[in-house]
PDB file of N, CA and C in Angstrom:
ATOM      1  N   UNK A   1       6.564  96.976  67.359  1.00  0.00           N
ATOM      2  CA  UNK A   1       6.980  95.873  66.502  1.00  0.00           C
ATOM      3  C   UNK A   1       5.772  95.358  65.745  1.00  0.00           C
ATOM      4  N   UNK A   2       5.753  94.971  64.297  1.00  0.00           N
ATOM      5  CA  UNK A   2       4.850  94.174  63.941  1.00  0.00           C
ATOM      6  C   UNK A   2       5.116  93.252  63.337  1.00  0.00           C
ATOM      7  N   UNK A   3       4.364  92.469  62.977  1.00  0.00           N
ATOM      8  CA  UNK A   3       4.470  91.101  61.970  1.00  0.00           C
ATOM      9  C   UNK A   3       3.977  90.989  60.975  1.00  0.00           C
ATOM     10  N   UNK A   4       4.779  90.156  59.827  1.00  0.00           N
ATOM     11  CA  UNK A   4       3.864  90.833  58.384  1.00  0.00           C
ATOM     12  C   UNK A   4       4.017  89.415  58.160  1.00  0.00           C
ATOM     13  N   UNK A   5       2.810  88.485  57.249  1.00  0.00           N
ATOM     14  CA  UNK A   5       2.946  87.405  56.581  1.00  0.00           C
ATOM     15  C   UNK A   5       2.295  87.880  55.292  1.00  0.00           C
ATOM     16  N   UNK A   6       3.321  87.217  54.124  1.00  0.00           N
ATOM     17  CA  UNK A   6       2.377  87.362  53.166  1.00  0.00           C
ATOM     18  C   UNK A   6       2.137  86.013  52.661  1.00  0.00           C
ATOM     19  N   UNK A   7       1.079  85.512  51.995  1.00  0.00           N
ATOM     20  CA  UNK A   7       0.345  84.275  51.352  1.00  0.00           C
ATOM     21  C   UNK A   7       0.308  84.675  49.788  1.00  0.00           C
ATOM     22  N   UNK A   8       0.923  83.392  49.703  1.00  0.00           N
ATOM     23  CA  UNK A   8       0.396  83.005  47.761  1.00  0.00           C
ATOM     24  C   UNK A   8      -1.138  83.423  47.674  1.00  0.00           C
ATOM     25  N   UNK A   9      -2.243  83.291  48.515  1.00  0.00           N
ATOM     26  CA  UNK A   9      -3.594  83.060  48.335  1.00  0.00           C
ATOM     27  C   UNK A   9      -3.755  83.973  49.520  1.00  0.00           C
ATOM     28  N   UNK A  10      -3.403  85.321  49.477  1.00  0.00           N
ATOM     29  CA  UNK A  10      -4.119  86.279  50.726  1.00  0.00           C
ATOM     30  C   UNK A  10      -5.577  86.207  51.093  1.00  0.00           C
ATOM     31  N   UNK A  11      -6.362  85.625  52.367  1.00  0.00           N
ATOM     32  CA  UNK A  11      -7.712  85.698  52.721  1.00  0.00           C
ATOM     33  C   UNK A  11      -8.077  84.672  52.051  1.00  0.00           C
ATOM     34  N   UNK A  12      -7.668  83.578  50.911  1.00  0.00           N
ATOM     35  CA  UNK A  12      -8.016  82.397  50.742  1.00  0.00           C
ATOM     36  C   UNK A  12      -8.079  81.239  51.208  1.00  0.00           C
ATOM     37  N   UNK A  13      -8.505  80.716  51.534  1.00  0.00           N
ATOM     38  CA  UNK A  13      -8.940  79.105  52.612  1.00  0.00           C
ATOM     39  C   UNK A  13      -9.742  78.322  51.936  1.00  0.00           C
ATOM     40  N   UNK A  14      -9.114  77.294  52.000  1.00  0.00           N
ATOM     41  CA  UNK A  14      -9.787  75.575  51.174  1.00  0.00           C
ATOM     42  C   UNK A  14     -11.284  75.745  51.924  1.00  0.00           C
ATOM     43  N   UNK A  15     -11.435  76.189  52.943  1.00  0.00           N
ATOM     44  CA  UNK A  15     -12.550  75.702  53.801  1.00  0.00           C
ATOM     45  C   UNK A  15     -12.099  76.663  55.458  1.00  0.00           C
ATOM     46  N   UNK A  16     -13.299  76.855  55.788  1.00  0.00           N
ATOM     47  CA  UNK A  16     -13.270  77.560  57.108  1.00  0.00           C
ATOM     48  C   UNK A  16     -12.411  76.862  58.631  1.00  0.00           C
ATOM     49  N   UNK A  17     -12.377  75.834  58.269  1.00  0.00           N
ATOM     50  CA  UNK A  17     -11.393  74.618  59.256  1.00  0.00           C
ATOM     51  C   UNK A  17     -10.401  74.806  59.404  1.00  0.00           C
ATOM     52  N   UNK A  18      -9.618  75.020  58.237  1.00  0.00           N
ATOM     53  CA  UNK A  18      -7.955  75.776  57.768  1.00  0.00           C
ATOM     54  C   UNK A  18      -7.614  77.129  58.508  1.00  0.00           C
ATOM     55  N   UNK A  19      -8.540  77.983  58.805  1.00  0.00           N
ATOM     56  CA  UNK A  19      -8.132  79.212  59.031  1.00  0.00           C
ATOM     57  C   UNK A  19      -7.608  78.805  60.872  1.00  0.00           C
ATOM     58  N   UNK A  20      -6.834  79.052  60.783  1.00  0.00           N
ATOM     59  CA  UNK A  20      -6.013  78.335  62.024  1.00  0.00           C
ATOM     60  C   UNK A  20      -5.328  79.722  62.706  1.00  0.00           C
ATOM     61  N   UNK A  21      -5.311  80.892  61.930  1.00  0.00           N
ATOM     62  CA  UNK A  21      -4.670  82.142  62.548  1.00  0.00           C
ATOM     63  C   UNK A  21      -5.495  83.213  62.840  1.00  0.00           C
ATOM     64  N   UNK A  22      -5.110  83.443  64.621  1.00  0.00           N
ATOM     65  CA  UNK A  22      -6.184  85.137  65.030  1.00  0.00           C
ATOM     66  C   UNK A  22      -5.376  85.493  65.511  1.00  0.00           C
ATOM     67  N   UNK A  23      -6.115  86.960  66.017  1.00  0.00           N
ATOM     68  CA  UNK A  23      -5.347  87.979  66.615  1.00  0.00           C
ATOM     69  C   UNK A  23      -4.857  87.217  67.817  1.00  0.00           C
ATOM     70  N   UNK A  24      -3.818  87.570  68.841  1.00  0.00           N
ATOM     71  CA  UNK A  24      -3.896  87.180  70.143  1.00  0.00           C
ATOM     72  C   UNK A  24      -4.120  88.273  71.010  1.00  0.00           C
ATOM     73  N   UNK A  25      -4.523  87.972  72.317  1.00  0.00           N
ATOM     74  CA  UNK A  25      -4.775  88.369  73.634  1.00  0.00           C
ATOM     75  C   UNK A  25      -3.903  89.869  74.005  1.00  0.00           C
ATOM     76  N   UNK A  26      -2.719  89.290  73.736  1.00  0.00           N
ATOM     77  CA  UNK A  26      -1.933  90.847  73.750  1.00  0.00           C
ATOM     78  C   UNK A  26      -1.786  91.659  72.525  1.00  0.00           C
ATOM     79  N   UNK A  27      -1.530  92.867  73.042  1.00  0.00           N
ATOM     80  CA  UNK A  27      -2.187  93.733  71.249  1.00  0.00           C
ATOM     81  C   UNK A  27      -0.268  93.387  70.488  1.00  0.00           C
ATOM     82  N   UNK A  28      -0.143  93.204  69.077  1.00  0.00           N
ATOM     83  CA  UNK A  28       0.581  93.180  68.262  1.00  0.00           C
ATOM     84  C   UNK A  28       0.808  91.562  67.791  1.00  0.00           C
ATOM     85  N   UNK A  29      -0.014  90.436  68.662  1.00  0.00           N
ATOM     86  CA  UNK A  29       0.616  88.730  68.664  1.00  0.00           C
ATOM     87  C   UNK A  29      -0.636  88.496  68.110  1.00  0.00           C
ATOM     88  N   UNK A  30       0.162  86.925  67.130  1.00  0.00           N
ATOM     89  CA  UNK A  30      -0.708  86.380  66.384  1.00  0.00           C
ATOM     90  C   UNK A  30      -0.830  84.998  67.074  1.00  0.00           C
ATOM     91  N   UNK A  31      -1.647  84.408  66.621  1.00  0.00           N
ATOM     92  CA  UNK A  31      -1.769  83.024  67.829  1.00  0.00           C
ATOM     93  C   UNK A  31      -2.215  82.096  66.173  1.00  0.00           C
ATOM     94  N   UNK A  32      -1.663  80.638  66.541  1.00  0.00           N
ATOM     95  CA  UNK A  32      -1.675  79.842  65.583  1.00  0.00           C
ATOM     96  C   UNK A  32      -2.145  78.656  66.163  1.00  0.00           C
ATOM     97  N   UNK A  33      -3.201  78.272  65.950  1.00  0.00           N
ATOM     98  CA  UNK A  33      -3.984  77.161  66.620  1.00  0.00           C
ATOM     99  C   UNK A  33      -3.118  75.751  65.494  1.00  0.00           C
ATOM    100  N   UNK A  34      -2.048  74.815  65.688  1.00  0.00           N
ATOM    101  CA  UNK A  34      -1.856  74.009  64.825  1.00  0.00           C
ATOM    102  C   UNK A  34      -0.324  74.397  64.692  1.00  0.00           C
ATOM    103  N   UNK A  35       0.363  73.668  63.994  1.00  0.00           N
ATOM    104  CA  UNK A  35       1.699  73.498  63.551  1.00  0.00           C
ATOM    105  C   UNK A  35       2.120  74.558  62.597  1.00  0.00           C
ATOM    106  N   UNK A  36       3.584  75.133  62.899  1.00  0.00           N
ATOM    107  CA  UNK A  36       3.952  76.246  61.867  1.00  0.00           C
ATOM    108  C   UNK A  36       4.821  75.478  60.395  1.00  0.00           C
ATOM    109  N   UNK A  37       5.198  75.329  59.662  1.00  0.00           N
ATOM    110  CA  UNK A  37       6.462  75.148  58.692  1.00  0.00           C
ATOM    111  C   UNK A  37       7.165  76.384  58.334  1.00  0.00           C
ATOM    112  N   UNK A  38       8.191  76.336  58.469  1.00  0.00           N
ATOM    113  CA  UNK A  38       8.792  77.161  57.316  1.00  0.00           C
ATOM    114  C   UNK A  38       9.848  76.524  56.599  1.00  0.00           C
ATOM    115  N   UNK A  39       9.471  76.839  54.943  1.00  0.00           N
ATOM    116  CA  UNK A  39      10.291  75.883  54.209  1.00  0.00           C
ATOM    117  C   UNK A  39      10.332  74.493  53.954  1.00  0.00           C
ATOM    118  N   UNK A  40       8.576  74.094  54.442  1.00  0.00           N
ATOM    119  CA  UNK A  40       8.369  72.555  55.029  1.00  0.00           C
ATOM    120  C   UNK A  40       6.812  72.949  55.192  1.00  0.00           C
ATOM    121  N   UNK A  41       6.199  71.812  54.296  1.00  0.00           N
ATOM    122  CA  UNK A  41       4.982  71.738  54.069  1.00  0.00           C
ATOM    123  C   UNK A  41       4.076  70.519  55.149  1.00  0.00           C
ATOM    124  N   UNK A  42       5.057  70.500  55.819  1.00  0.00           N
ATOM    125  CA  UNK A  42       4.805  69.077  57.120  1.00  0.00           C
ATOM    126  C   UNK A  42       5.425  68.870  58.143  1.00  0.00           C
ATOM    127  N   UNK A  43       4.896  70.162  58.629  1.00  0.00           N
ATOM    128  CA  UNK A  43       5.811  70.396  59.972  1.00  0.00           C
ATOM    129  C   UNK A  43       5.403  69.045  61.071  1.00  0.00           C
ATOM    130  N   UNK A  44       6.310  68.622  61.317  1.00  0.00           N
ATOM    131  CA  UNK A  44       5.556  67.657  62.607  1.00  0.00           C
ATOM    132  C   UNK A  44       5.845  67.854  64.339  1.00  0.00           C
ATOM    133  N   UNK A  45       6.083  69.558  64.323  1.00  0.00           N
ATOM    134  CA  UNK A  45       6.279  69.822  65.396  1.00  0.00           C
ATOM    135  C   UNK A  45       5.583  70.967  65.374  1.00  0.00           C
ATOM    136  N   UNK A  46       5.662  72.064  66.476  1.00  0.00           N
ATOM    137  CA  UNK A  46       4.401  73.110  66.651  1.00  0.00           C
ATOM    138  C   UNK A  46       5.533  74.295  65.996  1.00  0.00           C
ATOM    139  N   UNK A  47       7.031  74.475  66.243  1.00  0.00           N
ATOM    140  CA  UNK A  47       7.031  74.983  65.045  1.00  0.00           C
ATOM    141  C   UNK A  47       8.991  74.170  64.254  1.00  0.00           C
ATOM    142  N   UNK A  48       8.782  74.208  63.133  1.00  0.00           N
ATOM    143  CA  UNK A  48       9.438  73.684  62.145  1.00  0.00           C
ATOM    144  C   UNK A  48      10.103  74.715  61.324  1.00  0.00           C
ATOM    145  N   UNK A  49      11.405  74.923  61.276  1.00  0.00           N
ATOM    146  CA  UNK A  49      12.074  75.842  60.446  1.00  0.00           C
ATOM    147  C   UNK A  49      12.912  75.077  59.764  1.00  0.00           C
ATOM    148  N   UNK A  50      13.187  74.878  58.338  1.00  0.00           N
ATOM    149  CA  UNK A  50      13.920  74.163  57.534  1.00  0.00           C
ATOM    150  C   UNK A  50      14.830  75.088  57.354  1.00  0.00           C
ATOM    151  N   UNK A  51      16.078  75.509  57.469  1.00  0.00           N
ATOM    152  CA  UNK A  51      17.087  76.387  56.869  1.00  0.00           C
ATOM    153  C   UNK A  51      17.388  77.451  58.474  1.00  0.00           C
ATOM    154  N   UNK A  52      18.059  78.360  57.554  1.00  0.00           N
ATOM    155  CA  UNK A  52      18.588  79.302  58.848  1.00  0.00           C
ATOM    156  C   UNK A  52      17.891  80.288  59.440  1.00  0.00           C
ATOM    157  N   UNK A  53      17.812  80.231  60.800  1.00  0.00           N
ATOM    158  CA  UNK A  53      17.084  81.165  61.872  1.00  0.00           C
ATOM    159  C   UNK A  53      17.654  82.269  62.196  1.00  0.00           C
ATOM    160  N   UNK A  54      17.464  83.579  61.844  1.00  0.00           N
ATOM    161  CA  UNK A  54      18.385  84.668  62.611  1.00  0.00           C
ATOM    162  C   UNK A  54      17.420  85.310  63.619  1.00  0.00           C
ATOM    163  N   UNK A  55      17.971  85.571  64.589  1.00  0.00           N
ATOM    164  CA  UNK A  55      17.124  86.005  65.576  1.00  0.00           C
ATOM    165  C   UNK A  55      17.800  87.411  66.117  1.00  0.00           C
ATOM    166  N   UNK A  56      17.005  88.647  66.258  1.00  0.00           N
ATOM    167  CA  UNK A  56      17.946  89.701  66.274  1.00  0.00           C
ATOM    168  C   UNK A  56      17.255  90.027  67.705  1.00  0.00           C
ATOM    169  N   UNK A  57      17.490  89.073  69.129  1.00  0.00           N
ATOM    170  CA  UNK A  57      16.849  89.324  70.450  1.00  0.00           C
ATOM    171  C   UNK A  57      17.500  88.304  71.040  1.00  0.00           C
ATOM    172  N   UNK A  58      17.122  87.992  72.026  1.00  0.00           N
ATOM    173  CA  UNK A  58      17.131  86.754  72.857  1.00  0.00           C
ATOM    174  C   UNK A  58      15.844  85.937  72.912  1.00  0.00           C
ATOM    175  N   UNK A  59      16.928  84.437  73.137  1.00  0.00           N
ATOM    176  CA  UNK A  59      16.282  83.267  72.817  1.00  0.00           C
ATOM    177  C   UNK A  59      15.785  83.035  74.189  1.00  0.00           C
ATOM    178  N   UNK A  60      14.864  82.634  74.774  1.00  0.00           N
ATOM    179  CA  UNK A  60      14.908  81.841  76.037  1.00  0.00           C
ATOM    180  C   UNK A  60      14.647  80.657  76.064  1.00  0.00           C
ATOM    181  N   UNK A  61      14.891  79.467  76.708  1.00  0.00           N
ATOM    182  CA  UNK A  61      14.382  78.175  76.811  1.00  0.00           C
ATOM    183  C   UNK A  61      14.446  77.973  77.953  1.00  0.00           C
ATOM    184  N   UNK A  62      13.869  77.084  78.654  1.00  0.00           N
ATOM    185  CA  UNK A  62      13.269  76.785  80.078  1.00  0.00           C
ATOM    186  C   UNK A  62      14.564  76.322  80.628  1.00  0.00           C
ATOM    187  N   UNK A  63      15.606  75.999  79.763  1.00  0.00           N
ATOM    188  CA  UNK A  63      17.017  75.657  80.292  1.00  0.00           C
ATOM    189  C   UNK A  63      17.737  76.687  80.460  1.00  0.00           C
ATOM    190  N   UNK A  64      17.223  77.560  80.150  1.00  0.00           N
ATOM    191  CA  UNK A  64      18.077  78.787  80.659  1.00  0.00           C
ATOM    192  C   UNK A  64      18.527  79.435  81.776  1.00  0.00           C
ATOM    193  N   UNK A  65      19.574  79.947  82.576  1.00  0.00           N
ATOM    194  CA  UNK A  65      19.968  80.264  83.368  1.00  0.00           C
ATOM    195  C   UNK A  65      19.181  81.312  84.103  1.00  0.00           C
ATOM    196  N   UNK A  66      18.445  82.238  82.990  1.00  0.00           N
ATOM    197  CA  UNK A  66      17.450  83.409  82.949  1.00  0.00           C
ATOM    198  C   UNK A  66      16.408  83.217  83.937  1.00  0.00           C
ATOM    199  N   UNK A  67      15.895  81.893  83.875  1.00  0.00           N
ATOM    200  CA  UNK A  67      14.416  81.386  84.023  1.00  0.00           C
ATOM    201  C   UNK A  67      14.195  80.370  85.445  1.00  0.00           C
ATOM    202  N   UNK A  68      15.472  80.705  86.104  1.00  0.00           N
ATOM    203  CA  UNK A  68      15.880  79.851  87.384  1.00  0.00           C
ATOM    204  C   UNK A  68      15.988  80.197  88.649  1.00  0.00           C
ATOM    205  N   UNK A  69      15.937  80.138  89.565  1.00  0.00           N
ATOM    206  CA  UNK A  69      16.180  80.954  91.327  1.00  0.00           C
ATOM    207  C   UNK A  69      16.993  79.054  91.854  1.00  0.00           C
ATOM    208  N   UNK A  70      17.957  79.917  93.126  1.00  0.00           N
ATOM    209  CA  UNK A  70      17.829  78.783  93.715  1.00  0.00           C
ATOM    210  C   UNK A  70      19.445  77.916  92.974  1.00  0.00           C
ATOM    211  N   UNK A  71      19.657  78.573  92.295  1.00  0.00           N
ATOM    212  CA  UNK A  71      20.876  77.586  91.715  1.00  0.00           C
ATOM    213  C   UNK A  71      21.910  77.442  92.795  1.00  0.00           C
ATOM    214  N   UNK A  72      22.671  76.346  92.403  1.00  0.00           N
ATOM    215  CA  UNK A  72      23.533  75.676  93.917  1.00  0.00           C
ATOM    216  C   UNK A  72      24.176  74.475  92.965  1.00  0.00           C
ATOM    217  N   UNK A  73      25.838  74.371  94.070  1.00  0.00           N
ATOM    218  CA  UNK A  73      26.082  73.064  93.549  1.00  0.00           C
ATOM    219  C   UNK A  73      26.023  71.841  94.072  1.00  0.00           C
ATOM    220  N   UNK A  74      26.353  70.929  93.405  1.00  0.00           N
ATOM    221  CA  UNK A  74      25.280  69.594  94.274  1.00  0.00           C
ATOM    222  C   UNK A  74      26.905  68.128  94.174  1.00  0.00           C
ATOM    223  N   UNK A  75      26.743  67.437  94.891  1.00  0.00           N
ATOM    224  CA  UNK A  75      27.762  66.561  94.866  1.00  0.00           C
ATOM    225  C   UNK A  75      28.186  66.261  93.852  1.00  0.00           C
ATOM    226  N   UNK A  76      29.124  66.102  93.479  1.00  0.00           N
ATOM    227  CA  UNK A  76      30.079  65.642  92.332  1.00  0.00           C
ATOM    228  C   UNK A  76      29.378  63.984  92.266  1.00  0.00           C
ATOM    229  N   UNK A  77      30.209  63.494  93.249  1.00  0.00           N
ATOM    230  CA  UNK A  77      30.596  61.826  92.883  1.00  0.00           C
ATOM    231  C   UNK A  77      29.273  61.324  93.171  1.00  0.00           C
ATOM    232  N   UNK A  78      27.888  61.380  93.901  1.00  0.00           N
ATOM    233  CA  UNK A  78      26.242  61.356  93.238  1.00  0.00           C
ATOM    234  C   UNK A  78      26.081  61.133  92.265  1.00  0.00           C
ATOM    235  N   UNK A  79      26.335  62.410  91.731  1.00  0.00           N
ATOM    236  CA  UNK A  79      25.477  62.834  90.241  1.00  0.00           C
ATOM    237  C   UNK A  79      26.812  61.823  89.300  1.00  0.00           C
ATOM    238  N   UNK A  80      27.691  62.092  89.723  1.00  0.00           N
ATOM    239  CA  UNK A  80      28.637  60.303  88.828  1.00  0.00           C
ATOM    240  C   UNK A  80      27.902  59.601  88.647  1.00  0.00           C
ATOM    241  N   UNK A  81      27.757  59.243  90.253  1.00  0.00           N
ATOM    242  CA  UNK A  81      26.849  57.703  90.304  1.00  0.00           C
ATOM    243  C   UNK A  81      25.675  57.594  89.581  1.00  0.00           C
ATOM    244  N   UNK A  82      24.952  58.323  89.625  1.00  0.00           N
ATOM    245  CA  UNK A  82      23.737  58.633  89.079  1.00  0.00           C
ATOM    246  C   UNK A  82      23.900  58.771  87.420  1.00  0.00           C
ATOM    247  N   UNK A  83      24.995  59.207  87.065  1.00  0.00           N
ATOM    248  CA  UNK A  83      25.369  59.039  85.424  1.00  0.00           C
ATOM    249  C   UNK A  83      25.213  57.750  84.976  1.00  0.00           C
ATOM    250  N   UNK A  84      26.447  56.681  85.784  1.00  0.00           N
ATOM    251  CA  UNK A  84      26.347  55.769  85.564  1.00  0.00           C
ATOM    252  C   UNK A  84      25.831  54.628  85.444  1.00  0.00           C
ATOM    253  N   UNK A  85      24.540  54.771  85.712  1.00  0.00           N
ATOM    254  CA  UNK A  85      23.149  54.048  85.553  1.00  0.00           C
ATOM    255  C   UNK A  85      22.673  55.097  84.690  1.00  0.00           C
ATOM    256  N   UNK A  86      22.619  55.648  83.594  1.00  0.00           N
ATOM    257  CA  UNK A  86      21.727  55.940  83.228  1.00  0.00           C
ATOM    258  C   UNK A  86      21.874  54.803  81.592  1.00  0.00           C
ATOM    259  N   UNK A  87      21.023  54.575  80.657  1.00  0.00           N
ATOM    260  CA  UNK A  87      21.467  54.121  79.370  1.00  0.00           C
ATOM    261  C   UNK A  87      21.618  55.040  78.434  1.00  0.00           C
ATOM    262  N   UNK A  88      22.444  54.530  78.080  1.00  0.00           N
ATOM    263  CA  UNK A  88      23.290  55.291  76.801  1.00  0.00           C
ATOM    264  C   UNK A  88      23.539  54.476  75.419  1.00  0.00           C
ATOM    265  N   UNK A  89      22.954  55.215  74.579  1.00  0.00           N
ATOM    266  CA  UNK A  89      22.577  54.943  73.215  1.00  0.00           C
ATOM    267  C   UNK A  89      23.307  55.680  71.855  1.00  0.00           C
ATOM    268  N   UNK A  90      23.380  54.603  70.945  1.00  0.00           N
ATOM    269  CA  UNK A  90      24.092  55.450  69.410  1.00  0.00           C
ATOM    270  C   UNK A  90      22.721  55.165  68.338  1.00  0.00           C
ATOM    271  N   UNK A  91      22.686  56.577  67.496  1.00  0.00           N
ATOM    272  CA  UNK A  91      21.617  56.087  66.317  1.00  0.00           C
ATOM    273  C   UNK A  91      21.660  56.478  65.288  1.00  0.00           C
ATOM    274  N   UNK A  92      21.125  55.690  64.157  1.00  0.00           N
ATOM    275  CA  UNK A  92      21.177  56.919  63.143  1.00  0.00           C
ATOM    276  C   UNK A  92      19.623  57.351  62.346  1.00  0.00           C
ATOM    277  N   UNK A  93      19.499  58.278  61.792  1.00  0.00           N
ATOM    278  CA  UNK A  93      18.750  59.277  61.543  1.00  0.00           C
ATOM    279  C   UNK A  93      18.010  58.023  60.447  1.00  0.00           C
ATOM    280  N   UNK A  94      16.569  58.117  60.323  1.00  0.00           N
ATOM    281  CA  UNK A  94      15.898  57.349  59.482  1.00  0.00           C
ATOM    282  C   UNK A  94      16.121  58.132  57.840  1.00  0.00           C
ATOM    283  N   UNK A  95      16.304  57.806  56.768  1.00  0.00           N
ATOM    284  CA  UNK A  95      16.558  58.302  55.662  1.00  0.00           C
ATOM    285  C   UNK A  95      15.215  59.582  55.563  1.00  0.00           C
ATOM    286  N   UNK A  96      14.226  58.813  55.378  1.00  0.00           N
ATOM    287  CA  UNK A  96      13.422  59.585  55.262  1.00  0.00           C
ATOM    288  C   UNK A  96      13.189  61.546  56.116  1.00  0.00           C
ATOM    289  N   UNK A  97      13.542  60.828  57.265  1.00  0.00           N
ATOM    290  CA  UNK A  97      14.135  62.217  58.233  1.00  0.00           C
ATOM    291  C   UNK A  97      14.636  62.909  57.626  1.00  0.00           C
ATOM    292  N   UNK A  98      16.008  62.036  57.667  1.00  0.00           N
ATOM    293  CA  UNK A  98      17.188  63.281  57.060  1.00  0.00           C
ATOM    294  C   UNK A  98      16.883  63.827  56.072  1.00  0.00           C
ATOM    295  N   UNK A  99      16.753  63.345  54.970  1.00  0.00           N
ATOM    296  CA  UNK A  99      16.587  64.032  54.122  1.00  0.00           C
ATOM    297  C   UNK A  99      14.919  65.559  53.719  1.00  0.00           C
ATOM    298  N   UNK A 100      14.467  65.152  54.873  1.00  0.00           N
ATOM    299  CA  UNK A 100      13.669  66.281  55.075  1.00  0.00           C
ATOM    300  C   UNK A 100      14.081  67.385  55.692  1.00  0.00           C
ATOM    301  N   UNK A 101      14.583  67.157  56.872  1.00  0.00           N
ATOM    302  CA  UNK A 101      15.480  68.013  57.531  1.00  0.00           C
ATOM    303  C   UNK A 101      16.938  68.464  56.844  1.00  0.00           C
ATOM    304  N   UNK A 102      17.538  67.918  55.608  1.00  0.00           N
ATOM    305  CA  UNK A 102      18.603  68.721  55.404  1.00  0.00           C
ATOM    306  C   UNK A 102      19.761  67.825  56.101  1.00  0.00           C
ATOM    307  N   UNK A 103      19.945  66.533  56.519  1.00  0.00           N
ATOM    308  CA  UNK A 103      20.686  65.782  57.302  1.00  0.00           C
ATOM    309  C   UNK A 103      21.429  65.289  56.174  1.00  0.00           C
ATOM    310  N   UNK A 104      22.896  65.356  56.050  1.00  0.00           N
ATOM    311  CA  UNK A 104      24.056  64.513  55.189  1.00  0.00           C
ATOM    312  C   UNK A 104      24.791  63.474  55.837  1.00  0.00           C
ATOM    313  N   UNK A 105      24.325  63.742  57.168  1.00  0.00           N
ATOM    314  CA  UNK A 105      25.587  62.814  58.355  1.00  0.00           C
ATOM    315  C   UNK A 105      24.290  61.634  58.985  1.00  0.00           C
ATOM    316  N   UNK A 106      23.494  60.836  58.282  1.00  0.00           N
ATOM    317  CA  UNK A 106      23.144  60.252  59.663  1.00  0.00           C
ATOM    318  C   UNK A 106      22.962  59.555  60.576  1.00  0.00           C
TER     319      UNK A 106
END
């Protein structure tokens, strides 16, 4: 597998500080010291995709069923109880957000 990026400004950098991308540790990975965007010039997360993701693999997230030992079921009317103290909240999306993210509802 490889990875291809191409740049408006290939090997160009404002300054040596910017260069934020090396090889990584395992042979074919790129490692990104700093925040990704795509489609978004201000990512404010490590990585930021504005628009649609296709992913032709599997996803994993630490919530995954994949990534677990040990699963079991646990009392019903507890974990009620335990719902019912928790707080529960309604909000809406700051304008500024939404409309960065692509939000019509918020």
């Amino acid at each position: 597998r490889k990875i291809f990026f191409q740049a408006s400004n290939p090997g160009q950098f404002e300054n040596d500080s910017d260069v934020l991308w090396q090889r990584g540790h395992v042979p074919e990975t790129i490692v990104c010291h700093g925040r990704v965007g795509i489609n978004t010039d201000a990512p404010d997360e490590a990585l930021v995709v504005c628009g649609n993701a296709k992913v032709m693999g599997r996803v994993m997230h630490p919530s995954d069923s994949r990534a677990k030992q040990n699963i079991r079921e646990v009392d019903t009317n507890e974990q009620l109880r335990r719902i019912t103290q928790m707080r529960l909240v309604e909000y809406d999306y700051k304008p500024e957000f939404a409309s960065v993210m692509g939000i019509k509802d918020t």
